[in-house]
N, C-alpha and C. Protein backbone atom coordinates (compact mmCIF):
# COMPACT_ATOMS: atom_id res chain seq x y z
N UNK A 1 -17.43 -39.15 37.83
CA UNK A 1 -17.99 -38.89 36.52
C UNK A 1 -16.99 -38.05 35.72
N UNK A 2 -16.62 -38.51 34.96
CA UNK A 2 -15.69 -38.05 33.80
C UNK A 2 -16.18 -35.95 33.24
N UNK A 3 -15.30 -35.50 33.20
CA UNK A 3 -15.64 -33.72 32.83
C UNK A 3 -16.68 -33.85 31.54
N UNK A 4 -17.15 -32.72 31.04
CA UNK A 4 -17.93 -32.51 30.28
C UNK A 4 -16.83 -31.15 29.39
N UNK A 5 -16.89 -32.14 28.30
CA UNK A 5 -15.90 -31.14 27.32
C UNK A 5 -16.34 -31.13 26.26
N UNK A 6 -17.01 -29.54 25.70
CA UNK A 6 -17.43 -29.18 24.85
C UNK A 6 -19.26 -30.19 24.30
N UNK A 7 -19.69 -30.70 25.47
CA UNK A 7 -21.11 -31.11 25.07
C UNK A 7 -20.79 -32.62 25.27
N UNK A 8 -19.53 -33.23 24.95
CA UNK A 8 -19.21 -34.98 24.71
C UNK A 8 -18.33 -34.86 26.11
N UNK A 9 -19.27 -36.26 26.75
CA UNK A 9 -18.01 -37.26 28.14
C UNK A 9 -16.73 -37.65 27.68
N UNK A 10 -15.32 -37.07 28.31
CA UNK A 10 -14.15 -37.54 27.38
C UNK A 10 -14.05 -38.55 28.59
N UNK A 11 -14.21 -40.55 28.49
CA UNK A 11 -13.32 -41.07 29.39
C UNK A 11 -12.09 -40.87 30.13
N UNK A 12 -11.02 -40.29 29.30
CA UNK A 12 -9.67 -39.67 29.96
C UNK A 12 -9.41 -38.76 30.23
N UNK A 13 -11.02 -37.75 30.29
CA UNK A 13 -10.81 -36.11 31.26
C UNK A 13 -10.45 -36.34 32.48
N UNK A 14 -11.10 -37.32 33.10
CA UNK A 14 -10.30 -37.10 34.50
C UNK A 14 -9.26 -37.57 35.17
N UNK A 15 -8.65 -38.34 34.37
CA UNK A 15 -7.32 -38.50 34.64
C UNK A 15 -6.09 -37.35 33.71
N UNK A 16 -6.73 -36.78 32.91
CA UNK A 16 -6.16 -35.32 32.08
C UNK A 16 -5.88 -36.10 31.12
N UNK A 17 -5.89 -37.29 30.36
CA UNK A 17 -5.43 -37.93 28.74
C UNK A 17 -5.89 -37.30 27.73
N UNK A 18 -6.05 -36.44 26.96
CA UNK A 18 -6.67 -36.28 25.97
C UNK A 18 -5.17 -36.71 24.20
N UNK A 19 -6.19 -36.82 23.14
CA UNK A 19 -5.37 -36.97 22.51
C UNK A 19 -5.03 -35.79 21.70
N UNK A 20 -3.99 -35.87 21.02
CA UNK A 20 -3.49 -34.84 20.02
C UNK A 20 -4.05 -34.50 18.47
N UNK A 21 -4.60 -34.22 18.54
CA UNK A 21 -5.62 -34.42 16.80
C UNK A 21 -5.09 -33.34 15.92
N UNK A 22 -4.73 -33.10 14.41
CA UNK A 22 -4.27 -32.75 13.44
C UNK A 22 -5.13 -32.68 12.71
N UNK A 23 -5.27 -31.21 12.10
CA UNK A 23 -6.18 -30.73 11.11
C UNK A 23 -5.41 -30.41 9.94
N UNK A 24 -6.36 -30.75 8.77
CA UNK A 24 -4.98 -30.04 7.54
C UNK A 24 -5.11 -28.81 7.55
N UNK A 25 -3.73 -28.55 7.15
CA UNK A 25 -3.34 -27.09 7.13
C UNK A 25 -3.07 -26.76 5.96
N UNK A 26 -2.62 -25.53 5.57
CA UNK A 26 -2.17 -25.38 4.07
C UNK A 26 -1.61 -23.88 4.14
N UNK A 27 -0.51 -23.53 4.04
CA UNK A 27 0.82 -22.35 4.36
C UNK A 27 0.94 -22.29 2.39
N UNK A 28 1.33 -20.81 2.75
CA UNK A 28 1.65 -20.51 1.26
C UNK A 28 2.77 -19.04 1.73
N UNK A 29 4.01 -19.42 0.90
CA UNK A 29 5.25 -18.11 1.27
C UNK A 29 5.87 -17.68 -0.23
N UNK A 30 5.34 -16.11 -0.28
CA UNK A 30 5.66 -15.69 -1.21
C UNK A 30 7.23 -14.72 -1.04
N UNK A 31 8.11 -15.62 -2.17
CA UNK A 31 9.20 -14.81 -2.54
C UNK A 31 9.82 -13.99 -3.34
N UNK A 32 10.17 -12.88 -3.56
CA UNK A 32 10.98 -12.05 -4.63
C UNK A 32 12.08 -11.08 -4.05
N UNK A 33 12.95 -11.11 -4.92
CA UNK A 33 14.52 -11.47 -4.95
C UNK A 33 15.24 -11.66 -3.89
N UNK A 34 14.80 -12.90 -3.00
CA UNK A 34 15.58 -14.00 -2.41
C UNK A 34 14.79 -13.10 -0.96
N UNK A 35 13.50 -12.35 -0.74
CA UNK A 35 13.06 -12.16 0.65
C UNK A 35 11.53 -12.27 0.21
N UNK A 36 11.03 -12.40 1.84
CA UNK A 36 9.50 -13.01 1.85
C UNK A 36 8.79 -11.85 1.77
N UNK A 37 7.75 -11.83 0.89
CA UNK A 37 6.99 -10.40 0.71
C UNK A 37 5.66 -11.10 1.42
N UNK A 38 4.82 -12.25 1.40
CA UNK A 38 4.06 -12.43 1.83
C UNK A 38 4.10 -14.04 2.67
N UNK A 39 3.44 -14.30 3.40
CA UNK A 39 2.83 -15.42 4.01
C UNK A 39 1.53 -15.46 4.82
N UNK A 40 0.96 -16.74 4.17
CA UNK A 40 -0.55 -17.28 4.42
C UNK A 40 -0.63 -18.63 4.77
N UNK A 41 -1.24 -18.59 5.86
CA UNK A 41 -1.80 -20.32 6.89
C UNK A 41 -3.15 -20.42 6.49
N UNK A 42 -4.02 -21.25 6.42
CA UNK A 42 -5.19 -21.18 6.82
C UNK A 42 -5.87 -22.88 7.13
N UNK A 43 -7.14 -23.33 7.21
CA UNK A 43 -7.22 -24.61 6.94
C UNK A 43 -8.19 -24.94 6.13
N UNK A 44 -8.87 -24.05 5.65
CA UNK A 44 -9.41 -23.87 4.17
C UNK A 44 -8.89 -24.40 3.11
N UNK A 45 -9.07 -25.56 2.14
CA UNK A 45 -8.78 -25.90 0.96
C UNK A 45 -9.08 -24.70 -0.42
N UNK A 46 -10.29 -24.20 0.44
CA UNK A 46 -11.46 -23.09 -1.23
C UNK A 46 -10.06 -22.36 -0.63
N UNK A 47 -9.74 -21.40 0.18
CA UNK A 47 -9.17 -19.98 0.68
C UNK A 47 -7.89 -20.07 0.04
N UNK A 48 -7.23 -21.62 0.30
CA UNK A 48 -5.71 -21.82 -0.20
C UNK A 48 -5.37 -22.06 -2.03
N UNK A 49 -6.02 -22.32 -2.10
CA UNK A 49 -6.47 -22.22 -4.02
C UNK A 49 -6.74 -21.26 -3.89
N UNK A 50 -7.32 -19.98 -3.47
CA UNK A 50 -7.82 -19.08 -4.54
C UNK A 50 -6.73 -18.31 -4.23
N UNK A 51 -6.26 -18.17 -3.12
CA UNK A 51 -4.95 -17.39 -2.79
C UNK A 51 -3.75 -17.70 -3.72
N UNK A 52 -3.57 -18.67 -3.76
CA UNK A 52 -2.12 -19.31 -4.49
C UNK A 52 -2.40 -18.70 -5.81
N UNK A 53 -4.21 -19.30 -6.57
CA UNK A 53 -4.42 -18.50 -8.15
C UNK A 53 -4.32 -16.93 -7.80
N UNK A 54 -4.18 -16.05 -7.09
CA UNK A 54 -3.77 -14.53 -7.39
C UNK A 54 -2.37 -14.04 -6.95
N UNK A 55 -1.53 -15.21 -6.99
CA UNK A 55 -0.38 -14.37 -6.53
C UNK A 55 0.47 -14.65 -8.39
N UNK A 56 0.84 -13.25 -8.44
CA UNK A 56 1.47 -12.92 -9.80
C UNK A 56 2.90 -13.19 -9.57
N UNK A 57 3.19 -13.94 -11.44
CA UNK A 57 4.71 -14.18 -11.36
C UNK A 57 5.52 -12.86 -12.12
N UNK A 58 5.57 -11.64 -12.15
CA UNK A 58 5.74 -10.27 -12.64
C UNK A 58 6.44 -10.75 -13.15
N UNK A 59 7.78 -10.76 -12.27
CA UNK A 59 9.37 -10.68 -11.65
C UNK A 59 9.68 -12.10 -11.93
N UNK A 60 10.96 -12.51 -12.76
CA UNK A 60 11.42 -13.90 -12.60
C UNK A 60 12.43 -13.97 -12.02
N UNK A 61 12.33 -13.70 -10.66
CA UNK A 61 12.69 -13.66 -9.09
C UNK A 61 11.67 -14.16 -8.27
N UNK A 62 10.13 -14.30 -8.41
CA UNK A 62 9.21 -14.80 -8.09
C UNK A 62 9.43 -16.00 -7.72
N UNK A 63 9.22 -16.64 -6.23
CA UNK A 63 8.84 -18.06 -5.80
C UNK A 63 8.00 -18.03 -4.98
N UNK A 64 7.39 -19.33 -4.92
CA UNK A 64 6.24 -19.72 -4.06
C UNK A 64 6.40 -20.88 -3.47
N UNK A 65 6.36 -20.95 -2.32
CA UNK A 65 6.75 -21.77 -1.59
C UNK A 65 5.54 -22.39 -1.05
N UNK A 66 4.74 -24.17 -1.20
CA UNK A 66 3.22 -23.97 -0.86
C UNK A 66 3.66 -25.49 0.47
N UNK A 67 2.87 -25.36 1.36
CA UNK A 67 3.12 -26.62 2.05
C UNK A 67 2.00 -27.09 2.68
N UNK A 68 1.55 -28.50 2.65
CA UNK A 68 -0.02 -29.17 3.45
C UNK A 68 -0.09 -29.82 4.28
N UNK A 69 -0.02 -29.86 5.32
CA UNK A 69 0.08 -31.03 6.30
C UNK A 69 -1.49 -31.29 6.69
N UNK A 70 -1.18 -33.13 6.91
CA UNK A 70 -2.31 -33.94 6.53
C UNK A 70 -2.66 -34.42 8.18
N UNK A 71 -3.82 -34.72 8.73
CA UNK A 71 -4.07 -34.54 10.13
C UNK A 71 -3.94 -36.31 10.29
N UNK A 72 -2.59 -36.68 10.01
CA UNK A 72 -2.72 -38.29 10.49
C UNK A 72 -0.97 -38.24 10.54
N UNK A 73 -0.39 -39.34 11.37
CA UNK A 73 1.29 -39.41 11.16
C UNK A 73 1.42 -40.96 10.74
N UNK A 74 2.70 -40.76 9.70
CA UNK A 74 3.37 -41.98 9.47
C UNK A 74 4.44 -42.30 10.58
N UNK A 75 4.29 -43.22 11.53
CA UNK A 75 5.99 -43.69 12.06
C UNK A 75 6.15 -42.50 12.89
N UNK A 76 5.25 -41.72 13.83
CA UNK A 76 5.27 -40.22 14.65
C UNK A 76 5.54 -39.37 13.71
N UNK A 77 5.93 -39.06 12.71
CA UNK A 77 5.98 -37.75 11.78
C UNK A 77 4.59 -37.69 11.32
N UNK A 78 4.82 -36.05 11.34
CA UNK A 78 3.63 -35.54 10.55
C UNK A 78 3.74 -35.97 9.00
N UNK A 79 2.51 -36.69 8.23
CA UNK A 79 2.47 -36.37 6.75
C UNK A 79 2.54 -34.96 5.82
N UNK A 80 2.94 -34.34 5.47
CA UNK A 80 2.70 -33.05 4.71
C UNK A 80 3.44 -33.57 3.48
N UNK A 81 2.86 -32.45 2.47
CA UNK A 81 3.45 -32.26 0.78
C UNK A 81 4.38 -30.88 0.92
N UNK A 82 5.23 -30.33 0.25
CA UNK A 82 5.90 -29.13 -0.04
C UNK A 82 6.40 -28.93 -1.23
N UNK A 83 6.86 -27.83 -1.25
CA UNK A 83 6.93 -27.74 -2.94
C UNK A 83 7.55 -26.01 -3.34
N UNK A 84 8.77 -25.22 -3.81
CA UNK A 84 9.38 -24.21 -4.43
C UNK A 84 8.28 -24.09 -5.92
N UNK A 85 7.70 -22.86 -6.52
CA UNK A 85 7.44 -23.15 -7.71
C UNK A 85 7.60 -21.87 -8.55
N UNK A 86 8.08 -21.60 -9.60
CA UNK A 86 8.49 -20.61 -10.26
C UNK A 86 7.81 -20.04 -11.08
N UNK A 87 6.79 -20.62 -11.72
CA UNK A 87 5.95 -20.62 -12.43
C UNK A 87 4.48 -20.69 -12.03
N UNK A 88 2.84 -20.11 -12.91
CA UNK A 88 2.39 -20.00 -12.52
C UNK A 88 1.43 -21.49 -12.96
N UNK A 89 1.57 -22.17 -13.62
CA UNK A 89 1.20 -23.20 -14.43
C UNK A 89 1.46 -24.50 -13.00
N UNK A 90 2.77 -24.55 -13.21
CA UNK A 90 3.21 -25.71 -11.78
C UNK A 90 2.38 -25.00 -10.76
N UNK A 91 2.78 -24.08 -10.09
CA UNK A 91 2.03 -23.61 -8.78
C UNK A 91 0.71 -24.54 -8.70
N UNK A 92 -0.16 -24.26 -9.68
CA UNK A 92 -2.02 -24.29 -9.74
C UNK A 92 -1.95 -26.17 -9.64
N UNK A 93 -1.39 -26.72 -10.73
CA UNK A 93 -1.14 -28.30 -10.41
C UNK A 93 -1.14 -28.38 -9.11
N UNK A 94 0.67 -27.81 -8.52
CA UNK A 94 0.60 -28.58 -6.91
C UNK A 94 -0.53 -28.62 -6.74
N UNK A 95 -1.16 -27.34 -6.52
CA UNK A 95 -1.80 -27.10 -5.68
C UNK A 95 -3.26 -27.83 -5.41
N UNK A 96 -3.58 -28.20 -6.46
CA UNK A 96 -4.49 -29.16 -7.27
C UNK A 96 -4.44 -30.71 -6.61
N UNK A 97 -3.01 -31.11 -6.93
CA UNK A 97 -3.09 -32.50 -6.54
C UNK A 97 -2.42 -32.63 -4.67
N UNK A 98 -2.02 -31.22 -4.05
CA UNK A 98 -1.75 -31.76 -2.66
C UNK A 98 -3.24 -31.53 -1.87
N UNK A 99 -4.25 -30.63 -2.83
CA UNK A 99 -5.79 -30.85 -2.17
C UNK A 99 -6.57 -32.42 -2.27
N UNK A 100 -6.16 -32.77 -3.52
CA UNK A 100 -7.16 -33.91 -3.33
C UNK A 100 -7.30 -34.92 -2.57
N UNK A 101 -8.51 -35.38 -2.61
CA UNK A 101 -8.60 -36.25 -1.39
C UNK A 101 -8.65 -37.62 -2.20
């Protein structure tokens, strides 16, 4: 009889197969004058928008670095979006169109 993992029979528990599954993610790296003052992971879509809308462009030395990886692969690579943004206008877009579904 096959293990009992997490409540569901996995057929390939007992031979140890399980598969590899990918959740989206969403990383956000804040820069000013050319070093990282902040970085944020989470897999929250609400958490990663509201984070990205409070980070201030003071300093035009300010970058934001935002990246999403999508829980499926093309050809064995992971899918993800990335993106440098200088401004606070671009930032909110990306950020906008690498959430939608």
């Amino acid at each position: 009889m096959p293990k009992l993992l997490y409540g569901i029979y996995s057929a390939g528990a007992e031979k140890g197969y399980f598969m590899k599954t990918y959740k989206q993610k969403y990383y956000i790296k804040v820069y000013k004058k050319g070093k990282m003052v902040s970085s944020f992971d989470t897999a929250k879509s609400k958490r990663f928008f509201f984070r990205g809308k409070a980070v201030k462009f003071l300093e035009s030395t300010t970058k934001v670095y935002i990246k999403v990886t999508y829980p499926y692969e093309l050809s064995g690579i992971q899918a993800y979006n990335d993106g440098t943004y200088t401004n606070h206008k671009d930032l909110i877009q990306a950020m906008k169109a690498f959430i939608e579904k």
